[in-house]
Protein backbone atom coordinates (compact mmCIF):
# COMPACT_ATOMS: atom_id res chain seq x y z
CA UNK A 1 5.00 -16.64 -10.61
CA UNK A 2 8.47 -16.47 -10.27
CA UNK A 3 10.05 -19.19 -7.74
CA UNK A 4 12.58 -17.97 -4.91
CA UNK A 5 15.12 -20.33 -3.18
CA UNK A 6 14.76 -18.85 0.75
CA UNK A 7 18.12 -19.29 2.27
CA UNK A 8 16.87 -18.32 6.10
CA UNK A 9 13.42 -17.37 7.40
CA UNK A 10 12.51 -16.11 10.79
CA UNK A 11 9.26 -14.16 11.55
CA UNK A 12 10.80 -11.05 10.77
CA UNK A 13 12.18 -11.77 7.77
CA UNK A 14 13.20 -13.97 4.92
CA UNK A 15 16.93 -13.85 2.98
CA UNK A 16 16.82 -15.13 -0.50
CA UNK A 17 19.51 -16.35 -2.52
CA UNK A 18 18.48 -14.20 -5.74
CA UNK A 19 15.87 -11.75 -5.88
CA UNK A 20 14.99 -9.60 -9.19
CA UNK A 21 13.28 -6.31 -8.57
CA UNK A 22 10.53 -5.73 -11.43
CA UNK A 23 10.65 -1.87 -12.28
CA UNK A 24 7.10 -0.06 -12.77
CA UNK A 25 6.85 3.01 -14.24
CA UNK A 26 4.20 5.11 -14.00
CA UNK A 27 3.28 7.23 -17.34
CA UNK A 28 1.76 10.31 -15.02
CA UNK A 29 1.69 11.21 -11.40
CA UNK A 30 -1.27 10.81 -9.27
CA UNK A 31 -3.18 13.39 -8.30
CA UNK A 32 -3.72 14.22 -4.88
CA UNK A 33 -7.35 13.24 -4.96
CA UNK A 34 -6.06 9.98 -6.17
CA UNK A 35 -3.04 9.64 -3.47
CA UNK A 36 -5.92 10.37 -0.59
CA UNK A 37 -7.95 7.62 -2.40
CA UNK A 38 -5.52 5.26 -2.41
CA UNK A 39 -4.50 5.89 1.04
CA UNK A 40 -8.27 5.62 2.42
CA UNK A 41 -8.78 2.72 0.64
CA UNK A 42 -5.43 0.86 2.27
CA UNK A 43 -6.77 2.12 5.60
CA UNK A 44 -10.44 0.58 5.24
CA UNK A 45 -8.61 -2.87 4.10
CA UNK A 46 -6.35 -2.57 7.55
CA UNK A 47 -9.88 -2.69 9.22
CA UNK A 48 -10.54 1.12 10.04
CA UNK A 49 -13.93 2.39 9.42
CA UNK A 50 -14.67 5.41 6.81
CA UNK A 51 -16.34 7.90 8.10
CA UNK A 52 -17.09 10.64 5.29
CA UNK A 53 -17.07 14.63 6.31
CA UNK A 54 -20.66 15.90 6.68
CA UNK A 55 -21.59 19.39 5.06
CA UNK A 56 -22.88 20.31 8.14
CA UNK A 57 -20.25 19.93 10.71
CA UNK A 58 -17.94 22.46 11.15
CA UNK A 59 -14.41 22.33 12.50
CA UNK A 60 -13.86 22.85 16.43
């Protein structure tokens, strides 16, 4: 864990004195199948409920 010296902080937002950005490279690209996973998976953790598409329900 690297340790930051915080120069101002407010509930908005905190100003450090040095801050090193760690680069992350992916070696492929996601597919979209894995984007839409991802994505439902961020929105169950915010709280929202998944609700998965039934066969037999068809579009309005």
């Amino acid at each position: 864990m690297t340790d930051y010296k915080a120069i101002a902080e407010s509930n908005n937002f905190i100003i450090l004195d040095k801050y090193s950005k760690k680069l992350r490279v992916k070696e492929s690209y996601q597919s979209e199948y894995d984007l839409e996973s991802e994505f439902i998976q961020d929105l169950i953790q915010q709280g929202y409920e998944y609700l998965p598409m039934s066969p037999t329900l068809k579009p309005c």
